[in-house]
C-alpha atoms as a PDB file:
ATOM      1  CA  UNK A   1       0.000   0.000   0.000  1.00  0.00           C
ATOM      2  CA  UNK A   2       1.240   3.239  -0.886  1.00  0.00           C
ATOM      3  CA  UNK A   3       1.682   5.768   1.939  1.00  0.00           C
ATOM      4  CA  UNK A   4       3.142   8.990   2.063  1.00  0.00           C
ATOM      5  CA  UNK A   5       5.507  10.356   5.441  1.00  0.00           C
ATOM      6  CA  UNK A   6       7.271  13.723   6.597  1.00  0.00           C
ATOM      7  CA  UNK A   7      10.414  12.553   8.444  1.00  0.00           C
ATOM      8  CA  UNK A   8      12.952  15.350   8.958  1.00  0.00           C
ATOM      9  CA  UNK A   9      10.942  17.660   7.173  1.00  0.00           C
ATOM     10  CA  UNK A  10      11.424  15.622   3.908  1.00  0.00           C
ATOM     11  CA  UNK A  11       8.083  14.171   2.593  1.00  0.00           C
ATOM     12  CA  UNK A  12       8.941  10.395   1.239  1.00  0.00           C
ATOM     13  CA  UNK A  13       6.213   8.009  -0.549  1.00  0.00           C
ATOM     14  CA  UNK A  14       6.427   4.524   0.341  1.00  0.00           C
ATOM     15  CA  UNK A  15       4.554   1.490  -0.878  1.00  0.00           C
ATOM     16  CA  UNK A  16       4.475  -0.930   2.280  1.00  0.00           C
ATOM     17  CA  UNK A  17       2.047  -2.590   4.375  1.00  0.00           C
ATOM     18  CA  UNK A  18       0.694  -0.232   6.888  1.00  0.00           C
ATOM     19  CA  UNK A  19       1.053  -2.583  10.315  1.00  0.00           C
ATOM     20  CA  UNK A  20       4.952  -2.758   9.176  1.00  0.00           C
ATOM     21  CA  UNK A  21       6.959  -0.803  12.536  1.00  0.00           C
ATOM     22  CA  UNK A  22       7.953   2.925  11.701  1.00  0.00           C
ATOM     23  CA  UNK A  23      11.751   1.887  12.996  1.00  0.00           C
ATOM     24  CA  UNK A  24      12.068  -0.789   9.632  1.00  0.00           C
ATOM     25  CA  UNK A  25      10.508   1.904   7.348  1.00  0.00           C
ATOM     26  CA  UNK A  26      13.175   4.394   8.572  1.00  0.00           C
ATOM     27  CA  UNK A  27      15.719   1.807   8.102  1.00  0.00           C
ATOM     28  CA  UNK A  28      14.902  -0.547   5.465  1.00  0.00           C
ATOM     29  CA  UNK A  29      13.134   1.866   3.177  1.00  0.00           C
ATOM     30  CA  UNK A  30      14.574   5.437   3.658  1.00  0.00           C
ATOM     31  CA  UNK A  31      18.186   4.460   4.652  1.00  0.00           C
ATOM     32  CA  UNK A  32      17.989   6.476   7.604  1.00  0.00           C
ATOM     33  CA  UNK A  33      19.857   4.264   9.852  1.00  0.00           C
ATOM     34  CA  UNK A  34      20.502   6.708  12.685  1.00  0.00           C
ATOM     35  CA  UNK A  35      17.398   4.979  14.313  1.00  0.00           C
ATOM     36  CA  UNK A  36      18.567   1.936  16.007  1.00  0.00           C
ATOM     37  CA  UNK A  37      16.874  -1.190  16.573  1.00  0.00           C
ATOM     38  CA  UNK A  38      17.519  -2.453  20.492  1.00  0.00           C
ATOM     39  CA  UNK A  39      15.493  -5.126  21.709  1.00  0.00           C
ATOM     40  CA  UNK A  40      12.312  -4.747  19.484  1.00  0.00           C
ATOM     41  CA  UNK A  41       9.858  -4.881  22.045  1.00  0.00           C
ATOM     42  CA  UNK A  42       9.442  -1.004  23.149  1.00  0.00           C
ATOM     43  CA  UNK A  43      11.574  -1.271  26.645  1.00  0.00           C
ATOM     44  CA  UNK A  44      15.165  -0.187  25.834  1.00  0.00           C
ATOM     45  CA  UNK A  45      14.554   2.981  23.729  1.00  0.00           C
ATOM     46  CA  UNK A  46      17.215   2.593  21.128  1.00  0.00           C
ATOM     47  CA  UNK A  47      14.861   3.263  18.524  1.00  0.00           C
ATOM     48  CA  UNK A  48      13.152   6.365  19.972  1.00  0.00           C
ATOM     49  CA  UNK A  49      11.964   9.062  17.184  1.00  0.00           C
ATOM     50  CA  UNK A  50       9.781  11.882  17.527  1.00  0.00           C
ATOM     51  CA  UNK A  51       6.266  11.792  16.441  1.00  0.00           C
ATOM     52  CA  UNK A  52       4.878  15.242  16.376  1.00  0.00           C
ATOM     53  CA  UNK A  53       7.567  16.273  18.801  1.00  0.00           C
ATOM     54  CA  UNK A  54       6.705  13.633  21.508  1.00  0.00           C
ATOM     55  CA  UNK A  55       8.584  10.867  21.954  1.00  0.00           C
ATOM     56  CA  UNK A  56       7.719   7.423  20.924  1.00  0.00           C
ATOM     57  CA  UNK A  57       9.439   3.739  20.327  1.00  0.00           C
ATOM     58  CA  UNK A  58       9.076   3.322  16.751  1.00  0.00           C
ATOM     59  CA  UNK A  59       9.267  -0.120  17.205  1.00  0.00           C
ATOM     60  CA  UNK A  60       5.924  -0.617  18.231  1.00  0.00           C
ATOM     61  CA  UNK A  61       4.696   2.305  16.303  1.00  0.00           C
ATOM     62  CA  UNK A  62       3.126   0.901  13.058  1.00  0.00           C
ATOM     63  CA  UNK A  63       3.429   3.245  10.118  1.00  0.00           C
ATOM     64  CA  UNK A  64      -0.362   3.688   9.960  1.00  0.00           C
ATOM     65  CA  UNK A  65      -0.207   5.310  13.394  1.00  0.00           C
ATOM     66  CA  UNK A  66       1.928   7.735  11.183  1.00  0.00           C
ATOM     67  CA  UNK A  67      -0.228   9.089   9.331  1.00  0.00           C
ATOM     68  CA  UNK A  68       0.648  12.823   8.416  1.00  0.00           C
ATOM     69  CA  UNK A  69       2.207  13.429  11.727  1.00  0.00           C
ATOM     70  CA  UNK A  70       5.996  14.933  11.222  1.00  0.00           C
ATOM     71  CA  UNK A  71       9.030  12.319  12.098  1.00  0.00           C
ATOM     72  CA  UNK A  72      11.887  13.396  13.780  1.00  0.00           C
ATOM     73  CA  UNK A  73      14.937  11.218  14.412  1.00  0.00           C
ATOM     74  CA  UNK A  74      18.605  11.535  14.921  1.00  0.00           C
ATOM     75  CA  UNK A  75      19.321  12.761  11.488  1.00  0.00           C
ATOM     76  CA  UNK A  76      17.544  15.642  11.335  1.00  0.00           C
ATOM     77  CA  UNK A  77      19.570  19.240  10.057  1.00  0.00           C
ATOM     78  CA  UNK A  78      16.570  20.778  11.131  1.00  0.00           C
ATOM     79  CA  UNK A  79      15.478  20.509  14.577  1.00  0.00           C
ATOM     80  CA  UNK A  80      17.276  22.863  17.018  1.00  0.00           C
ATOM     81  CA  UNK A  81      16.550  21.158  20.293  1.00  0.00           C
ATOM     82  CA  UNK A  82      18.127  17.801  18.838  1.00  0.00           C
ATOM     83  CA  UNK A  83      20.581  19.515  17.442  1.00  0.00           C
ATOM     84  CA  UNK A  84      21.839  21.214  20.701  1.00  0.00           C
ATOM     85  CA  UNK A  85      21.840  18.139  22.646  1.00  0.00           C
ATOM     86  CA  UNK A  86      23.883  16.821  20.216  1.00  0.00           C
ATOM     87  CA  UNK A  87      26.175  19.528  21.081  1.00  0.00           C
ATOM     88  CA  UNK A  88      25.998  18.586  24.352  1.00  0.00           C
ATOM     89  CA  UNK A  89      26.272  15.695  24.223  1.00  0.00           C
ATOM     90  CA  UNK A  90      29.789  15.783  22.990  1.00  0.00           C
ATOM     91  CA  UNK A  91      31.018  18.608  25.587  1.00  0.00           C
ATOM     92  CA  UNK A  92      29.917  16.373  27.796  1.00  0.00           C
ATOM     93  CA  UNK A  93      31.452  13.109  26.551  1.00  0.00           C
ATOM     94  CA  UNK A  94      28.399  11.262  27.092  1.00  0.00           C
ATOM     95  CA  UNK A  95      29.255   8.500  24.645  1.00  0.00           C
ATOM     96  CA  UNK A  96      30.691   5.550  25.575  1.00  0.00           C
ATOM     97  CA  UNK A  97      29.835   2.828  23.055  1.00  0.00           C
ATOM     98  CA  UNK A  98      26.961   4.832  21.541  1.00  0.00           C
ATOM     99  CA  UNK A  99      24.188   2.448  20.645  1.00  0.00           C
ATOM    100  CA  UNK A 100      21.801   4.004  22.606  1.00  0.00           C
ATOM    101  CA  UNK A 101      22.838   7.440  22.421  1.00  0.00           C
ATOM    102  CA  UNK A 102      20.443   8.463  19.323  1.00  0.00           C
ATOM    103  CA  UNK A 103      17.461   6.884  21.503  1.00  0.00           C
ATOM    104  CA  UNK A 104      18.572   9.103  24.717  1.00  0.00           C
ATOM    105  CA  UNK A 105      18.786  12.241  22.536  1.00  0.00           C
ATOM    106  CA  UNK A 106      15.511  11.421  20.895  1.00  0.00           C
ATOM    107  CA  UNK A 107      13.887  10.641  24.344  1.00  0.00           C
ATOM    108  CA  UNK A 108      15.848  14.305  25.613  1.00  0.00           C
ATOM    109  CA  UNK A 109      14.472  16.285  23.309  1.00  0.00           C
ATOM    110  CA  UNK A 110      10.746  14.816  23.992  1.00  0.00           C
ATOM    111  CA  UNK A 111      11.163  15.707  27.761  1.00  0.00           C
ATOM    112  CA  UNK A 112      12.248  19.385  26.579  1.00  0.00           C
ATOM    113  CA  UNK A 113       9.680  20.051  23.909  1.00  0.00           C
ATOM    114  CA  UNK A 114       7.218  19.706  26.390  1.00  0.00           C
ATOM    115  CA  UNK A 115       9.403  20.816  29.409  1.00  0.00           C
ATOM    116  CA  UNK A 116      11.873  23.032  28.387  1.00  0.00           C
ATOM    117  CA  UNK A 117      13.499  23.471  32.153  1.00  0.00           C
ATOM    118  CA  UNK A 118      13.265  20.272  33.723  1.00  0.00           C
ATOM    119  CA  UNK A 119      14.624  19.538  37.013  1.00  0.00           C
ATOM    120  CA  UNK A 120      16.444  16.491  38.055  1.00  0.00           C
ATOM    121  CA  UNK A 121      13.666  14.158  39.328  1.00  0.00           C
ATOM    122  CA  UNK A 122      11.985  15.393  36.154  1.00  0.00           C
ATOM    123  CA  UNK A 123      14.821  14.227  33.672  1.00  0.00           C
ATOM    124  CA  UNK A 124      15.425  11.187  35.653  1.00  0.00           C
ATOM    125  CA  UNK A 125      11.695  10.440  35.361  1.00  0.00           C
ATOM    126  CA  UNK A 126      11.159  11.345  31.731  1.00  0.00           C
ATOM    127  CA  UNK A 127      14.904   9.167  30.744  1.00  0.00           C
ATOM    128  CA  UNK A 128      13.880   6.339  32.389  1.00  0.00           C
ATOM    129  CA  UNK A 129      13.368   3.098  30.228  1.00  0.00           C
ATOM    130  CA  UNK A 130      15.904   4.591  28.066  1.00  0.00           C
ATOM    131  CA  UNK A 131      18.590   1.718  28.652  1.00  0.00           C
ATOM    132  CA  UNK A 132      22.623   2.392  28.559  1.00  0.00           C
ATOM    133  CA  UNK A 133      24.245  -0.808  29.347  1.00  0.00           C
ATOM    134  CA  UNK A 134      26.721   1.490  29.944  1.00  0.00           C
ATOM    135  CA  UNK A 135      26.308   3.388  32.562  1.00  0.00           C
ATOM    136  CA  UNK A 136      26.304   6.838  31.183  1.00  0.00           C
ATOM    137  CA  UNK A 137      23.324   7.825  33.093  1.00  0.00           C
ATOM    138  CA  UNK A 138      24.860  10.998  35.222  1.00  0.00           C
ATOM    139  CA  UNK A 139      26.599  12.286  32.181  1.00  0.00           C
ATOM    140  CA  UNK A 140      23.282  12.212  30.156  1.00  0.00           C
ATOM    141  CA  UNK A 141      21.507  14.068  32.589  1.00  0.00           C
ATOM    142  CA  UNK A 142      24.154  16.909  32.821  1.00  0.00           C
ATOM    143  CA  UNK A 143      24.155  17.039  29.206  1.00  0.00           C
ATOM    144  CA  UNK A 144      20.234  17.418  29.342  1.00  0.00           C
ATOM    145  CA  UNK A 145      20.717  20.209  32.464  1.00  0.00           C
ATOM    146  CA  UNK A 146      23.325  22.349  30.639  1.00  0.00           C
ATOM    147  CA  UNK A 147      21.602  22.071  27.159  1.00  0.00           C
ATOM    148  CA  UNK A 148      18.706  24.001  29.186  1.00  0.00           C
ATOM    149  CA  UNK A 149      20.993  27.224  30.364  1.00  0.00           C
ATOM    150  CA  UNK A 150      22.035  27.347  26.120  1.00  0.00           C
ATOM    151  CA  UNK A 151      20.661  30.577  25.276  1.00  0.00           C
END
């Protein structure tokens, strides 16, 4: 079935069966691979995107849940709030291995569209299911907390 999708601003048609997960059409179809795939089941956040600027596990999100709603992942030249946790991100030297890291960001800048000075139980809260095997939990949240004070 032919279906049409705004991810990173850039509107892509795409002729695929509408249960199939947004993570395979991001990865499979539009060779966006920034968007990793974790453990498939919604609970690590690896594959965490933005749908309409909330954050969701596209994983379990099936393309027909889509519809005309704007896609946001890692990639994107666009979006400033990813974009400056990227930033931080690095001055932090948050990475370690970096699987998960486009999932945390993703997750991040979910919590900050909708919260744009979060406190710590607040980040904490808002990170948590987001799984870094390892360990770079205090470092993400003092990337999170300075990318707020970024005027």
């Amino acid at each position: 079935m032919l279906n049409k999708i705004i991810v990173d601003e850039k509107e892509y048609s795409i002729d695929i069966d509408t249960e199939t997960p947004l993570l395979w059409v991001l990865r499979d179809h539009l060779n966006l691979t920034g968007t990793k795939f974790g453990c498939g089941v919604g609970q690590c956040g690896a594959c965490t995107v933005l749908l309409n600027e909330k954050a969701v596990r596209a994983c379990q999100t099936p393309i027909s849940e889509v519809g005309s709603n704007k896609v946001t992942t890692i990639e994107t030249t666009i979006d400033k709030t990813v974009q400056n946790l990227q930033k931080f991100w690095v001055q932090e030297d948050v990475v370690q291995c970096g699987y998960c890291q486009s999932g945390q960001i993703m997750n991040a800048a979910g919590l900050l569209k909708t919260n744009p000075t979060p406190n710590d139980d607040e980040i904490i809260q808002a990170m948590d299911g987001n799984i870094c095997r390892c360990g770079t939990y205090s470092k993400i949240k003092t990337a999170i907390k300075a990318s707020t004070v970024e005027v």
